[in-house]
N, C-alpha and C. Protein backbone atom coordinates (compact mmCIF):
# COMPACT_ATOMS: atom_id res chain seq x y z
N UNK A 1 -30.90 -3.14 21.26
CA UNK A 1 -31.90 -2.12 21.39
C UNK A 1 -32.55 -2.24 22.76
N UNK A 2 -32.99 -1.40 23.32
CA UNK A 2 -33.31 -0.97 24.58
C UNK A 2 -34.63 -0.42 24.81
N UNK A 3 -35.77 -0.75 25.00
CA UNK A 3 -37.28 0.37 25.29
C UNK A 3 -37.80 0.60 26.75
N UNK A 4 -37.96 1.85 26.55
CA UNK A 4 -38.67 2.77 27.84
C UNK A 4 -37.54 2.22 29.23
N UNK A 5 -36.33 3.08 28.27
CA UNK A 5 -35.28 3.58 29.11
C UNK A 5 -35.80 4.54 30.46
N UNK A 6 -35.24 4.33 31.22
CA UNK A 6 -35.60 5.60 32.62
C UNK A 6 -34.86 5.61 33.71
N UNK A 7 -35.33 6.06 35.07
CA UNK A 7 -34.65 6.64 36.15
C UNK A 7 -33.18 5.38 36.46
N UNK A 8 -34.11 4.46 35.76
CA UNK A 8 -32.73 3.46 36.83
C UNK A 8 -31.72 2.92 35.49
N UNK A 9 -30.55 2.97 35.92
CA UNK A 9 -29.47 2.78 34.70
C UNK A 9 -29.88 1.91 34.32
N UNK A 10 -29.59 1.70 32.74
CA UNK A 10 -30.06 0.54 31.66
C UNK A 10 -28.43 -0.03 31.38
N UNK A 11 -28.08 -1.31 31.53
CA UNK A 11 -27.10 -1.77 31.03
C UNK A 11 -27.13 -2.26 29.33
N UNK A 12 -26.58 -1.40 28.51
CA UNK A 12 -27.03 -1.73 26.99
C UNK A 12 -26.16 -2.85 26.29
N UNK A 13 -24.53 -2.40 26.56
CA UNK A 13 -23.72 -3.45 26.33
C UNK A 13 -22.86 -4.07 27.39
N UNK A 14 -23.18 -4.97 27.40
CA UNK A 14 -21.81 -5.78 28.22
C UNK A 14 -21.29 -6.53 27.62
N UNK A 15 -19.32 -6.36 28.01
CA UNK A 15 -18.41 -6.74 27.25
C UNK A 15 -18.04 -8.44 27.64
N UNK A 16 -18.09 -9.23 26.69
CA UNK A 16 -17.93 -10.51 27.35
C UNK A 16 -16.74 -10.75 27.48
N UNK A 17 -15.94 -11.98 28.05
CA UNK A 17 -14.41 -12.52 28.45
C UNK A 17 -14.03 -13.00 26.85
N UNK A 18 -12.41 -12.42 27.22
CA UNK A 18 -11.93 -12.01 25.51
C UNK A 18 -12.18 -11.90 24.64
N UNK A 19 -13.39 -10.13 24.86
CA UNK A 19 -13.81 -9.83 23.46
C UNK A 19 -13.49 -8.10 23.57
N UNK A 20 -13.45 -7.91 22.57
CA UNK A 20 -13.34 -6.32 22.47
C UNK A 20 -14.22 -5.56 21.71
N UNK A 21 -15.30 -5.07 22.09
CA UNK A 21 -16.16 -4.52 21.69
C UNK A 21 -16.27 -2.64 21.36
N UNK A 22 -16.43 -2.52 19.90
CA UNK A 22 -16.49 -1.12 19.28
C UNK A 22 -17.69 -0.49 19.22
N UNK A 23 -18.31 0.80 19.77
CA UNK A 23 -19.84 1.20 19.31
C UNK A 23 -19.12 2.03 18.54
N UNK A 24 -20.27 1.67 17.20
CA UNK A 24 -20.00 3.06 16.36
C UNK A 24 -21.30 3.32 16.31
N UNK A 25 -22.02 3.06 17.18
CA UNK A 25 -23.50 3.92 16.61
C UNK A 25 -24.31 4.12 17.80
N UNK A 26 -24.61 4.78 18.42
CA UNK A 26 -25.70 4.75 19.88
C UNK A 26 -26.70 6.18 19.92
N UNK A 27 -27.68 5.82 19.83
CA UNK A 27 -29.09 6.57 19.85
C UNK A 27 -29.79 7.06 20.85
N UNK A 28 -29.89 8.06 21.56
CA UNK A 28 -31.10 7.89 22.44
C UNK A 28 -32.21 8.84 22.29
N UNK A 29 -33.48 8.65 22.19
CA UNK A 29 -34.61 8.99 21.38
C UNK A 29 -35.47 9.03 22.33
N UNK A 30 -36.17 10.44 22.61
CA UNK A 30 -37.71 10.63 23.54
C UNK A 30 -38.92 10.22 22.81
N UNK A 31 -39.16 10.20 24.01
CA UNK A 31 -40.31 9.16 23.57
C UNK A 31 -41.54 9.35 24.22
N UNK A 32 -41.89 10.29 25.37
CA UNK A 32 -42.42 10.94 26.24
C UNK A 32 -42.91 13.20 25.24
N UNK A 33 -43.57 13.40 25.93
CA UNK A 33 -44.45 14.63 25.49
C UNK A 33 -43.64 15.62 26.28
N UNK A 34 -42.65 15.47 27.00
CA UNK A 34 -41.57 16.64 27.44
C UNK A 34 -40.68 16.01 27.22
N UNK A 35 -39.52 16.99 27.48
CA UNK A 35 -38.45 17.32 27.58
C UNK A 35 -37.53 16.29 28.40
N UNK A 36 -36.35 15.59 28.33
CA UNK A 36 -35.88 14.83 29.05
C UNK A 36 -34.31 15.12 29.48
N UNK A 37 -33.73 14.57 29.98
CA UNK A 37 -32.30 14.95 30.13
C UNK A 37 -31.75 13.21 30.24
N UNK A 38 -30.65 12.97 29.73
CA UNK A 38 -30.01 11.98 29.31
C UNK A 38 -28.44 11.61 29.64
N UNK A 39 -28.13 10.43 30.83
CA UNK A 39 -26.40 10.47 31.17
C UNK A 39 -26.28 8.51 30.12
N UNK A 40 -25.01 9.10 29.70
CA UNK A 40 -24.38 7.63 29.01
C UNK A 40 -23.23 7.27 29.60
N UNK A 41 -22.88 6.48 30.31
CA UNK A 41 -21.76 6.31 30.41
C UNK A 41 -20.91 4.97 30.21
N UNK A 42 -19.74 4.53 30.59
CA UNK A 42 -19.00 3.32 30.51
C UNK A 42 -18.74 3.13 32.05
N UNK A 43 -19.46 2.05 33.03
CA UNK A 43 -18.65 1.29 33.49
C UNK A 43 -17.59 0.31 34.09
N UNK A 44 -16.24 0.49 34.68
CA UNK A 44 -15.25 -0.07 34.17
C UNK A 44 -14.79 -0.21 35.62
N UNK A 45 -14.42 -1.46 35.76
CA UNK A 45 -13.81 -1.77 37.66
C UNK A 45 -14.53 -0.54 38.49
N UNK A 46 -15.83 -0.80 38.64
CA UNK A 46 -16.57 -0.06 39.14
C UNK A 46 -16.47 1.12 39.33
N UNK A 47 -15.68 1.98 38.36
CA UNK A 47 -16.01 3.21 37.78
C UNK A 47 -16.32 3.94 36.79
N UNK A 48 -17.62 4.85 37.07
CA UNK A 48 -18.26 5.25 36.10
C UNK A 48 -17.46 6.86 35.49
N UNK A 49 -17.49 6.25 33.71
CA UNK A 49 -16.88 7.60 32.82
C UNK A 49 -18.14 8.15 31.60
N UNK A 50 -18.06 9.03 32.04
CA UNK A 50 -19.36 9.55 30.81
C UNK A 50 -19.07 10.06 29.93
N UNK A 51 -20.06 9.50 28.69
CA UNK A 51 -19.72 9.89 27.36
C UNK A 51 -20.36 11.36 27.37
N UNK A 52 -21.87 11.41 28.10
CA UNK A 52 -22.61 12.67 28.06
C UNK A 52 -23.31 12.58 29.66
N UNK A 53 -23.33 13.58 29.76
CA UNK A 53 -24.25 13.67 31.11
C UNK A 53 -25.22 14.66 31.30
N UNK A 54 -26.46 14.78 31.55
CA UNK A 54 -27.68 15.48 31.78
C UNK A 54 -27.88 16.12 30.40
N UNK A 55 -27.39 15.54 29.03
CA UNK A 55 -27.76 15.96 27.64
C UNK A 55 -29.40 16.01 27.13
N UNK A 56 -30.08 17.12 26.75
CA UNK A 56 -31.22 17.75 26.97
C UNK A 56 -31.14 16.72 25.70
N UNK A 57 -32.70 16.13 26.14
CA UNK A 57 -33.11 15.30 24.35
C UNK A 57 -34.84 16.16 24.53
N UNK A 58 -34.75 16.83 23.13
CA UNK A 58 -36.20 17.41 23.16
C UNK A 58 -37.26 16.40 23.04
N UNK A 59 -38.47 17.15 23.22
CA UNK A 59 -39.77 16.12 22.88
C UNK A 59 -39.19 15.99 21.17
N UNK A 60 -39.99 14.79 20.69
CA UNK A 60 -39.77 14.17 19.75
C UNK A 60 -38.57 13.77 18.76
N UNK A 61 -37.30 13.71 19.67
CA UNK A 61 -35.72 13.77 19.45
C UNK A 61 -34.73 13.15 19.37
N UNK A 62 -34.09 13.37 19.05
CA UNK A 62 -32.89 12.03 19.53
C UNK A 62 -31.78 12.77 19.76
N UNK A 63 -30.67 12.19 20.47
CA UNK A 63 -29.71 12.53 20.55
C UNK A 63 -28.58 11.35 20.03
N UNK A 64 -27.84 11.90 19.09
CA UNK A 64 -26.44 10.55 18.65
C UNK A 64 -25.50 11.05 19.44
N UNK A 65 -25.13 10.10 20.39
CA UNK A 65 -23.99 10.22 21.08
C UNK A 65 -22.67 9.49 20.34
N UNK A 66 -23.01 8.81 19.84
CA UNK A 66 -21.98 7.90 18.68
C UNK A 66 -21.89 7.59 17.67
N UNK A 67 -21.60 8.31 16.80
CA UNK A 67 -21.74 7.68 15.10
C UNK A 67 -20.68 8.98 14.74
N UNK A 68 -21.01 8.86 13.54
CA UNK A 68 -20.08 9.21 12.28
C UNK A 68 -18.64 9.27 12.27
N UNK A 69 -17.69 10.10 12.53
CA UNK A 69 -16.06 9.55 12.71
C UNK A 69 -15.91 8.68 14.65
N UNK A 70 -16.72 9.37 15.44
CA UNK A 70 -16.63 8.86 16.86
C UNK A 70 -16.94 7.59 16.89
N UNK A 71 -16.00 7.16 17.57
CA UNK A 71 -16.26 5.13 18.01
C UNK A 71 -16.00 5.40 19.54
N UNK A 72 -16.66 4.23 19.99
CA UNK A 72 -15.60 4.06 21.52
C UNK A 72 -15.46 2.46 21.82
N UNK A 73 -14.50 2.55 21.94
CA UNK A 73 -13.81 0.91 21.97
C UNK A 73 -13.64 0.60 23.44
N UNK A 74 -14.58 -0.63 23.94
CA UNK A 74 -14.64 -1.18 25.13
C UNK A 74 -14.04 -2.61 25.37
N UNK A 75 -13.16 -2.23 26.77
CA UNK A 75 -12.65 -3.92 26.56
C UNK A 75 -13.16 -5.01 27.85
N UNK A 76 -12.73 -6.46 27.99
CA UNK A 76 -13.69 -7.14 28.76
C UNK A 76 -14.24 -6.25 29.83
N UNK A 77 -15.54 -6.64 30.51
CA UNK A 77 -15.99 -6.49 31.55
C UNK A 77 -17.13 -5.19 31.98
N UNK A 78 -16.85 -4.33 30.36
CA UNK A 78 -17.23 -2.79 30.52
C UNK A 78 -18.58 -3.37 30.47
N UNK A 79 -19.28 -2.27 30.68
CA UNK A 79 -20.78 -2.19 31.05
C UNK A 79 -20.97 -0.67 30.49
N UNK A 80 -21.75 -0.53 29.03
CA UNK A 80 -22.31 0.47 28.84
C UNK A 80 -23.78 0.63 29.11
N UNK A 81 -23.95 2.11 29.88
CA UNK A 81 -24.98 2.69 30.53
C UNK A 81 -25.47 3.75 30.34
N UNK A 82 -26.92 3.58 30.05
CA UNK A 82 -28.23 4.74 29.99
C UNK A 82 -29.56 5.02 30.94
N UNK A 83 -29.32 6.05 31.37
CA UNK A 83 -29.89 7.06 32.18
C UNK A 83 -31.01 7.94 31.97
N UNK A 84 -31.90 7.88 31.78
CA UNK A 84 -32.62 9.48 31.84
C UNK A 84 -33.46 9.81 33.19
N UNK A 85 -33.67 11.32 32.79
CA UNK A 85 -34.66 11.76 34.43
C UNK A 85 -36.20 11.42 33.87
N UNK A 86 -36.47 10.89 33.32
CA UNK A 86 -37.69 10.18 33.79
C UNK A 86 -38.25 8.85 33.20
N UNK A 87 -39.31 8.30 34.01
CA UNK A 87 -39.58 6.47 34.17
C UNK A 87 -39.97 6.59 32.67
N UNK A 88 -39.47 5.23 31.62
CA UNK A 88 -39.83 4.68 30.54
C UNK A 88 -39.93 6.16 29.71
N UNK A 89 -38.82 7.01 29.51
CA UNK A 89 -39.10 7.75 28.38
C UNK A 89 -37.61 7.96 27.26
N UNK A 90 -37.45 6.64 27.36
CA UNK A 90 -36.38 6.42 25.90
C UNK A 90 -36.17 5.51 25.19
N UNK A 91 -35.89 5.12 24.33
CA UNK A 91 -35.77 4.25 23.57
C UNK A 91 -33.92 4.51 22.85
N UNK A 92 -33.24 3.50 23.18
CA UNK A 92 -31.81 3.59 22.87
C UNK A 92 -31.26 2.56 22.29
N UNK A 93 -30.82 3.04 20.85
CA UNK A 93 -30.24 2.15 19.65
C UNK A 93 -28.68 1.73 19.58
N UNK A 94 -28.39 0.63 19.69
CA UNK A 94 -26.42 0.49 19.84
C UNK A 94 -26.06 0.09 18.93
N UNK A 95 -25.71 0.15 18.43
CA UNK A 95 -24.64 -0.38 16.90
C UNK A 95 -23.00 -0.86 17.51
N UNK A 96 -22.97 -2.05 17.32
CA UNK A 96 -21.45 -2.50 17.69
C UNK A 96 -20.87 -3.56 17.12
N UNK A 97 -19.66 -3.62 17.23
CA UNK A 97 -18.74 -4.45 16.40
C UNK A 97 -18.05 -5.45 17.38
N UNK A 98 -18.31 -6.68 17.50
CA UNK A 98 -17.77 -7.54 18.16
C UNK A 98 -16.23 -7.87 17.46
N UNK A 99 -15.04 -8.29 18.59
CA UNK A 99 -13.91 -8.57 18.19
C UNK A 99 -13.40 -9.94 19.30
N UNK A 100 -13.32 -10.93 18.33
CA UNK A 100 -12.90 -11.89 19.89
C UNK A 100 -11.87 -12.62 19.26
């Protein structure tokens, strides 16, 4: 879990040496009295792939970027990342499955 997510990328998961790591669950929730916009991405030999990018999370909201049939399976080294456009207004939940 992650609080008062903002402008500067939040590293939520990092993948450790020979493990393989599954999210099946990732949250990101305003937390602020406007409107926010929200990038997630993975990562990976220093390139970044996005799950969502500039995804509108209303005042009092969340957005699931990951759950119900969607997984995303990360292997060593990844670095999952959260973004929003403004300072300390998220709060972001990860649900994951370690494999080593």
């Amino acid at each position: 879990m992650n609080k008062n997510v903002g402008t500067s990328p939040a590293t939520v998961v990092t993948v450790g040496a020979s493990t393989q790591t599954t999210i099946i669950g990732l949250d990101v929730s305003n937390t602020t009295a406007s409107p926010i916009t929200a990038d997630v991405y993975v990562t990976r030999s220093a390139v970044d792939y996005y799950l969502i990018k500039s995804a509108v999370v209303p005042v009092g909201g969340s957005l699931i970027v990951v759950g119900a049939d969607q997984k995303v399976v990360l292997i060593t080294s990844d670095a999952l990342k959260v973004q929003t456009s403004a300072a300390s207004s998220a709060d972001v939940v990860t649900s994951v499955l370690n494999i080593t």
